[in-house]
Protein backbone atom coordinates (compact mmCIF):
# COMPACT_ATOMS: atom_id res chain seq x y z
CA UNK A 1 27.48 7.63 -34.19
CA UNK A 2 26.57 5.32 -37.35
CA UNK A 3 26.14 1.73 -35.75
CA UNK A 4 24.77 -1.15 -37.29
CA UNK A 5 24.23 -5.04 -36.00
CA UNK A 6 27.38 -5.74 -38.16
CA UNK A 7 29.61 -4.01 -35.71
CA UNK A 8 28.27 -5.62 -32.68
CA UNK A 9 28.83 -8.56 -34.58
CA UNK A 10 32.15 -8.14 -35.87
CA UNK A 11 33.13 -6.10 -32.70
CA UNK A 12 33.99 -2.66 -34.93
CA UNK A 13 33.21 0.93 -35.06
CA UNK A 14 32.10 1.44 -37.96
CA UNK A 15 30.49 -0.70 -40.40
CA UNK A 16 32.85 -0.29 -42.78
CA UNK A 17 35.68 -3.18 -43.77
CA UNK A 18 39.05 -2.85 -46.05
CA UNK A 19 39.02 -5.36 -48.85
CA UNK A 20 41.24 -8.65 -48.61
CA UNK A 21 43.09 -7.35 -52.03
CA UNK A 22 46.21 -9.51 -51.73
CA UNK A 23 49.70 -8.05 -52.16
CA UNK A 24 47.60 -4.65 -52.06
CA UNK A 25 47.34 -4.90 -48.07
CA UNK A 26 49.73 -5.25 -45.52
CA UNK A 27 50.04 -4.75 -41.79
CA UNK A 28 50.29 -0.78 -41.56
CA UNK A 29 47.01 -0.98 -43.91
CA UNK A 30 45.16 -3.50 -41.68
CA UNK A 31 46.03 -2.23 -38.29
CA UNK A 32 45.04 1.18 -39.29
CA UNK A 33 41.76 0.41 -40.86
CA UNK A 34 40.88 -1.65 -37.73
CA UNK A 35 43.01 1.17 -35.22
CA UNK A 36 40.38 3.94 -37.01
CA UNK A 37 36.65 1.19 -36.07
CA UNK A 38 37.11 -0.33 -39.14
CA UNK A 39 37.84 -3.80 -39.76
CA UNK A 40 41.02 -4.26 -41.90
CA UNK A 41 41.67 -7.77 -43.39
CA UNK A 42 44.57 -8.91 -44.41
CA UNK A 43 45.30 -10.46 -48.50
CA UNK A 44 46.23 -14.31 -47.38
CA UNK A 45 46.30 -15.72 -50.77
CA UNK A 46 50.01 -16.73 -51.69
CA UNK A 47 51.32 -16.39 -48.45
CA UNK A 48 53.01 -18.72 -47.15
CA UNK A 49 52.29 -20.32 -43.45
CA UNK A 50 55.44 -18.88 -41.91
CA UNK A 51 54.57 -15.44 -43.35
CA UNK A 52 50.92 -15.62 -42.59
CA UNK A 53 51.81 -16.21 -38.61
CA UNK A 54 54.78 -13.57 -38.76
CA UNK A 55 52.15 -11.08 -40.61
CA UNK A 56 49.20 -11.88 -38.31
CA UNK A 57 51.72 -11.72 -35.35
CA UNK A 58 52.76 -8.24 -36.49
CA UNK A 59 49.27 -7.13 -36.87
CA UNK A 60 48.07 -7.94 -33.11
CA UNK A 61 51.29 -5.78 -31.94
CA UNK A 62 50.25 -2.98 -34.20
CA UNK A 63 46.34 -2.97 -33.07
CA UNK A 64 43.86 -5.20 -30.09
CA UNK A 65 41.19 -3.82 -31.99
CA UNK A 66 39.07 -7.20 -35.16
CA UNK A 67 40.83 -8.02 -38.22
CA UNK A 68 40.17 -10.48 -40.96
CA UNK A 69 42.13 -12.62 -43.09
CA UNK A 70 40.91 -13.50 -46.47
CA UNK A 71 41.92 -16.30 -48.76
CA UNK A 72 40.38 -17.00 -52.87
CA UNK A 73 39.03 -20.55 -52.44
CA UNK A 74 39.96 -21.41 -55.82
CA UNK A 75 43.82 -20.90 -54.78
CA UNK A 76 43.79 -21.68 -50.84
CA UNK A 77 46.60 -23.84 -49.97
CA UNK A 78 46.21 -25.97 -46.60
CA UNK A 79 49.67 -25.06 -45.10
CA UNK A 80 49.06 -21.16 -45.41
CA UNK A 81 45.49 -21.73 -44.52
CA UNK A 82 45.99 -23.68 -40.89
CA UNK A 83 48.68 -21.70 -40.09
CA UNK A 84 45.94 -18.62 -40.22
CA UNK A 85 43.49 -20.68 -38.20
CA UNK A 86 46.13 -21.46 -35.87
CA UNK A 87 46.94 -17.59 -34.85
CA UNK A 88 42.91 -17.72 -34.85
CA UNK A 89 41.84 -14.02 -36.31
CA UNK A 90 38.75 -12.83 -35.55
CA UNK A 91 37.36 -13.27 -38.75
CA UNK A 92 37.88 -15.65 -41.37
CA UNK A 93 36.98 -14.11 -44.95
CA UNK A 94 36.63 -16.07 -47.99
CA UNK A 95 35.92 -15.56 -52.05
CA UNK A 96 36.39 -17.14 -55.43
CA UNK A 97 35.04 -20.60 -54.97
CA UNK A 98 35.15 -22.80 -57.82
CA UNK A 99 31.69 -24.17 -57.91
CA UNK A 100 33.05 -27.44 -57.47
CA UNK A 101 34.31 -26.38 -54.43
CA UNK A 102 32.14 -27.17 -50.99
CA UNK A 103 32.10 -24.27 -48.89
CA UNK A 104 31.42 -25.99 -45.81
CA UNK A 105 34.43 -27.71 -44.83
CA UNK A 106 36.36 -24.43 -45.26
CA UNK A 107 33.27 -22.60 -43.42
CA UNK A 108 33.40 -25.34 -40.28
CA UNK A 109 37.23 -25.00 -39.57
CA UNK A 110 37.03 -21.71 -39.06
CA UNK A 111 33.34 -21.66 -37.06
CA UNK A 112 35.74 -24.77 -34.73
CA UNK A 113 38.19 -21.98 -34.23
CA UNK A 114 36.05 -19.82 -32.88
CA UNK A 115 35.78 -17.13 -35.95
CA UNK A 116 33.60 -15.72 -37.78
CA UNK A 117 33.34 -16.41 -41.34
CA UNK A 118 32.75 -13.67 -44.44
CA UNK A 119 31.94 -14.39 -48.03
CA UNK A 120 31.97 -12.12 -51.09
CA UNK A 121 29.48 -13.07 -53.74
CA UNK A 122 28.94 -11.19 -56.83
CA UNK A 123 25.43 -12.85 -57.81
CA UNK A 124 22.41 -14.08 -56.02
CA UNK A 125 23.16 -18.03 -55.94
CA UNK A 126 26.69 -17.56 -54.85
CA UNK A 127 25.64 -15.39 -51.89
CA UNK A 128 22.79 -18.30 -51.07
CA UNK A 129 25.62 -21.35 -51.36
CA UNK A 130 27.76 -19.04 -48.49
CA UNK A 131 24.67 -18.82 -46.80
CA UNK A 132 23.45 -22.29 -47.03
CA UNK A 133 27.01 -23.08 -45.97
CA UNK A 134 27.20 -21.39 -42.21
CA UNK A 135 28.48 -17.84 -43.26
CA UNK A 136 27.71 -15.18 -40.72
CA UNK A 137 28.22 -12.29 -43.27
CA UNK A 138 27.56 -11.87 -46.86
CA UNK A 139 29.69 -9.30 -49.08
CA UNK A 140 27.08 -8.66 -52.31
CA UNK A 141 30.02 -6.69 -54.81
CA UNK A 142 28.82 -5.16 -57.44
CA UNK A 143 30.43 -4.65 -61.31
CA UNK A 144 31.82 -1.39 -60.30
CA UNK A 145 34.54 -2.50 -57.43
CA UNK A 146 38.17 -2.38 -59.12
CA UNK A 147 39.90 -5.77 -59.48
CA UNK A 148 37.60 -9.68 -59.87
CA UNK A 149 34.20 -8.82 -60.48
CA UNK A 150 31.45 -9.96 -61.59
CA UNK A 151 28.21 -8.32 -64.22
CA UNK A 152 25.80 -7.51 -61.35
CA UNK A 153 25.78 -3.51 -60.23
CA UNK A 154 25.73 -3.13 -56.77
CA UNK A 155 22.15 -0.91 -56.86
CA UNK A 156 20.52 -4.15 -57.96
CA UNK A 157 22.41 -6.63 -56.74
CA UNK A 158 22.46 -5.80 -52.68
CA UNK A 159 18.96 -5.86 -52.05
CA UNK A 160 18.32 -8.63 -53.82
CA UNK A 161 21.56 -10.37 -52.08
CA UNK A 162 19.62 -8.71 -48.58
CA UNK A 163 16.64 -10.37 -49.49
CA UNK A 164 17.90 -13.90 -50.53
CA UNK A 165 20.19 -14.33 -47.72
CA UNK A 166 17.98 -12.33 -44.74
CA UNK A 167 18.50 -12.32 -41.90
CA UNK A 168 22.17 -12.41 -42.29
CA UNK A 169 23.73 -8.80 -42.45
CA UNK A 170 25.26 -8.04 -45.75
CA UNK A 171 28.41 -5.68 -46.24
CA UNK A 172 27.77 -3.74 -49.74
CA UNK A 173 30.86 -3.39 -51.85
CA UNK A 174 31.81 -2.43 -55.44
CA UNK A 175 31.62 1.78 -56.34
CA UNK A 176 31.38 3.30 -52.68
CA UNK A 177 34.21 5.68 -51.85
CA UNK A 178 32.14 8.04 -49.59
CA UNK A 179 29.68 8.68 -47.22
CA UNK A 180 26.93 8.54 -50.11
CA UNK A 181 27.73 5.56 -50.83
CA UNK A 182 27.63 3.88 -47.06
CA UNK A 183 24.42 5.61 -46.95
CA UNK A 184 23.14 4.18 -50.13
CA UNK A 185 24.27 0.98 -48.62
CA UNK A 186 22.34 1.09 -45.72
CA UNK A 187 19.42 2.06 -47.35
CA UNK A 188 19.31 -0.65 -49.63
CA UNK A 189 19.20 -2.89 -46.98
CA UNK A 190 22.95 -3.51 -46.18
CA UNK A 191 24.34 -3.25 -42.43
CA UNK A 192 27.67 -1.73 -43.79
CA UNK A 193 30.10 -1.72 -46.65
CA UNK A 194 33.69 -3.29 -48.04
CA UNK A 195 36.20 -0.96 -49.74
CA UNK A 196 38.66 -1.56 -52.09
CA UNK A 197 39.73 1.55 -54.08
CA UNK A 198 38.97 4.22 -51.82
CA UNK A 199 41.41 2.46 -49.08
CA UNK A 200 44.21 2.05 -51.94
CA UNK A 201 44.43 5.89 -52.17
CA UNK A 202 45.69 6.29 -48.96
CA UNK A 203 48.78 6.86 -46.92
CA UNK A 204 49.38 3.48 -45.28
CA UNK A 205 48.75 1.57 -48.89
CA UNK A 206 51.16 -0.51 -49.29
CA UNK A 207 51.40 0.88 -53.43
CA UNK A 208 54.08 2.74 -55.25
CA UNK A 209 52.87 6.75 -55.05
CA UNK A 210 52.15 6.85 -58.55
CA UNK A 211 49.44 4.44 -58.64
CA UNK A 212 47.66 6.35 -55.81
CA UNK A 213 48.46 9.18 -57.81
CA UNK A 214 46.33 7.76 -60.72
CA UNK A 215 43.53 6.89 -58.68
CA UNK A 216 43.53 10.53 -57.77
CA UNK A 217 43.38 11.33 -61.47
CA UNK A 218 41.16 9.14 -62.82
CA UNK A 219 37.47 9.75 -63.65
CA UNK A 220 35.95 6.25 -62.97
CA UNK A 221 35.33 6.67 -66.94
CA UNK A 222 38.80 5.02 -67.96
CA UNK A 223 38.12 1.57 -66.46
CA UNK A 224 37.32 -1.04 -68.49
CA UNK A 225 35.97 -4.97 -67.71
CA UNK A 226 38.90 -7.34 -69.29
CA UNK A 227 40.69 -10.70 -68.83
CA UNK A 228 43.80 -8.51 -70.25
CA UNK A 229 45.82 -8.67 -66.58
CA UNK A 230 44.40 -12.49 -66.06
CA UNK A 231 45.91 -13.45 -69.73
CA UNK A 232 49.52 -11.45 -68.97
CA UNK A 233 49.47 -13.20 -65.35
CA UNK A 234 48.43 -16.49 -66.77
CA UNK A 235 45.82 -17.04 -64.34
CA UNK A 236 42.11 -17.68 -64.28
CA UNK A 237 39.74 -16.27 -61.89
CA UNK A 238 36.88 -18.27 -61.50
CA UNK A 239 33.83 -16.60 -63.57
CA UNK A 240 35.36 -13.22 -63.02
CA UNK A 241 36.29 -9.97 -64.72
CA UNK A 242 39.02 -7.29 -63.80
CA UNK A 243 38.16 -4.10 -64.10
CA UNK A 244 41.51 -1.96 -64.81
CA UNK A 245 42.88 1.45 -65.67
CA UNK A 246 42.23 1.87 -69.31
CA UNK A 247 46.10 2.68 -69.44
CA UNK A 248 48.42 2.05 -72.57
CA UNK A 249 49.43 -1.63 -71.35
CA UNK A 250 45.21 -2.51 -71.74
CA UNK A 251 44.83 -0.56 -75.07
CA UNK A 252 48.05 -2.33 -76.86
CA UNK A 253 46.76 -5.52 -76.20
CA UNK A 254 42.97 -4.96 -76.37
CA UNK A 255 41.76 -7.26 -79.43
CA UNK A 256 45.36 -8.87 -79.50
CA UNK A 257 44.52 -11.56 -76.81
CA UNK A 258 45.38 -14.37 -78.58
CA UNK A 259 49.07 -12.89 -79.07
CA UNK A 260 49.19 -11.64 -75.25
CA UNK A 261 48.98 -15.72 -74.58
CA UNK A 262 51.57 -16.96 -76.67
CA UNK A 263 53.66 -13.75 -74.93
CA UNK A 264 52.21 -13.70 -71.48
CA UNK A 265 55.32 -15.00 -69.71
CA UNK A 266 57.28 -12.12 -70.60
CA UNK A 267 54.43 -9.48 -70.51
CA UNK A 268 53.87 -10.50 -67.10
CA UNK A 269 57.23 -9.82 -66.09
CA UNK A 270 57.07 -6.31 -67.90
CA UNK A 271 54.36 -5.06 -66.04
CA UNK A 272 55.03 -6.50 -62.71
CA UNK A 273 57.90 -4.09 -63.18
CA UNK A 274 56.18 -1.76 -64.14
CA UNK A 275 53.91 -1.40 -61.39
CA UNK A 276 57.41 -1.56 -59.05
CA UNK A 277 58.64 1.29 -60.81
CA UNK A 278 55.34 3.08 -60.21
CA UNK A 279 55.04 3.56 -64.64
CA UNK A 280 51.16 3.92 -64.44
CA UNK A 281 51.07 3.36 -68.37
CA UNK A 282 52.27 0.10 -68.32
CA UNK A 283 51.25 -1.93 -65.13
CA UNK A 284 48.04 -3.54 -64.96
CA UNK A 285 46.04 -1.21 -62.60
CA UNK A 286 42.81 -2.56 -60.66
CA UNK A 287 40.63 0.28 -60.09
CA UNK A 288 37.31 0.43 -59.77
CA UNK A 289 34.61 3.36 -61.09
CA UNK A 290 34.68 4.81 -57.45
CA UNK A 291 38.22 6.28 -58.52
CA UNK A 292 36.05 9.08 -60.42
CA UNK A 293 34.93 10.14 -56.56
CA UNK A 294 38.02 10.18 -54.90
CA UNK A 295 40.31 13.19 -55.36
CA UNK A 296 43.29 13.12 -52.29
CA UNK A 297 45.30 10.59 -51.13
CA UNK A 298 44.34 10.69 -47.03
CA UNK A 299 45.20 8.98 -44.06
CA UNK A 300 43.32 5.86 -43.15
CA UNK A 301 42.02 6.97 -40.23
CA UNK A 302 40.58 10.60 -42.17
CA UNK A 303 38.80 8.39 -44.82
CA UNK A 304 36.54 6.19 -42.54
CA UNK A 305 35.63 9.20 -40.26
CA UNK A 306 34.85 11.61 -43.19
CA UNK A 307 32.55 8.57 -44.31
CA UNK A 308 31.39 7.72 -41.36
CA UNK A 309 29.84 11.23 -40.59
CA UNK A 310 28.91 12.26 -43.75
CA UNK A 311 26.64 8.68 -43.89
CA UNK A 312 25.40 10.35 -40.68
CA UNK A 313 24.51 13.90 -41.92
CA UNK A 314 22.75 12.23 -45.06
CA UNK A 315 20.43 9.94 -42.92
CA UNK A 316 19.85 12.38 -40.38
CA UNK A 317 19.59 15.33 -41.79
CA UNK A 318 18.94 15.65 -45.70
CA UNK A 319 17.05 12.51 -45.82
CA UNK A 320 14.99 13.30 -42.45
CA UNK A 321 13.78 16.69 -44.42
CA UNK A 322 11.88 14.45 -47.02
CA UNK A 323 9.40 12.47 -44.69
CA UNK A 324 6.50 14.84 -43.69
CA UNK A 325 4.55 13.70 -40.29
């Protein structure tokens, strides 16, 4: 079995953890990542504090196994946030700082509640201001991951995230949908990985068919880096990208940003009902490159085995044939 010092950590399976990607997750998601060895973590951003006990409530009676809850710094909101520390999940995972923001306040309230704390960093000093400021794991995600990024590929950026923050254990994210990919992972010095896309495209995703559906079809060519969805939602992200679906809602309004602003109010509502209605063409997808390696929508449970033992059979047994006594 594939076991890293993450999962006695974190108290999982597998080294493997679902993305906190907001709306994107739910309780069937969660409990089944975490049901399967994984640990599933719950979107907490928005939420209010009498949904985030209800939801964390419903996730203990759908699984005893770790979860996580993750909140964007740069839009935490007290209420929502003690009310998660209150139903105490195991692990508290956080992203998005402002760099005004101190880390350690957030960092200690959680540590006082007895959970551990996670932090996603897409460059080098971020990863070493989370480190500095009592994490216990480091996320290094790479350009490739669907949704906020940052510039940094994950090849690069992981060992050098390994090395900076050492000996913390660092989950790799950004481009891994498979068992090559956790094995890459671990070989560049990560104890495990975070996944975004590749958990989207399955059965217990809380997404309309057809955007699963486009995962499935897409060749990890037709994303694109843009503040497109960020303009039409009227929100910044803190030094981030989004990497989307090159679909017909980014190429209308590719090189007509400063019209998309004066109109964002009502393209926001288009394309939030858009993405209801499940018309691929004219919601604002987040997708990562990884889509071009995933070709079936698949039960939870199916994806983090299949990865799990494929990571196993590369490490054992092709890489093994390589090293001569």
């Amino acid at each position: 079995m594939l076991h890293t010092p993450v999962c006695d950590l974190l108290g999982i399976t597998y080294p493997i953890a679902l993305g906190g990607m907001g709306s994107a997750t739910s309780v069937p998601l969660v409990a089944a990542v975490s049901q399967a060895g994984g640990l599933g973590t719950l979107g907490a951003t928005g939420r209010s504090a009498a949904q985030i006990s209800e939801t964390i409530a419903s996730i203990r009676a759908a699984t005893d196994k770790p979860f996580g809850v993750n909140y964007l710094l740069f839009r935490i909101e007290e209420e929502s946030f003690a009310a998660a520390l209150a139903a105490r999940p195991p692990v508290m995972a956080f992203a998005w700082a402002r760099q005004d923001q101190d880390l350690r306040p957030y960092f200690q309230r959680a540590h006082d509640a007895g959970l551990h704390v996670m932090y996603m960093a897409g460059e080098v000093p971020e990863a070493e201001r989370a480190a500095a400021a009592g994490a216990d794991v480091i996320v290094a995600q790479g350009t490739e991951g669907g949704g906020h990024v940052g510039w940094m590929a994950s090849m690069p950026l992981v060992p050098m995230v390994v090395s900076a923050v050492a000996p913390l254990p660092v989950l790799a994210a950004g481009g891994i949908a498979d068992g090559r990919g956790l094995a890459a992972a671990l070989a560049l010095g990560a104890d495990g990985v975070l996944l975004g896309t590749r958990l989207l495209a399955t059965e217990e995703a809380p997404i309309h068919p057809q955007y699963k559906e486009a995962i499935v079809q897409s060749s990890g060519h037709d994303t694109v880096l843009t503040e497109i969805p960020d303009i039409a939602t009227q929100e910044v992200w803190p030094g981030a990208m989004a990497r989307a679906l090159r679909n017909g809602f980014i190429e209308r309004w590719a090189g007509q940003e400063w019209r998309l602003r004066r109109l964002a109010h009502e393209v926001g509502a288009e394309i939030q009902r858009a993405r209801q209605e499940g018309d691929v063409d004219n919601a604002s997808l987040l997708i990562g490159q990884d889509a071009g390696l995933i070709d079936a929508v698949l039960p939870v449970r199916s994806v983090i085995e299949q990865m799990a033992a494929q990571a196993s059979e590369i490490i054992t047994a092709r890489l093994s044939r390589f090293v001569t006594p």
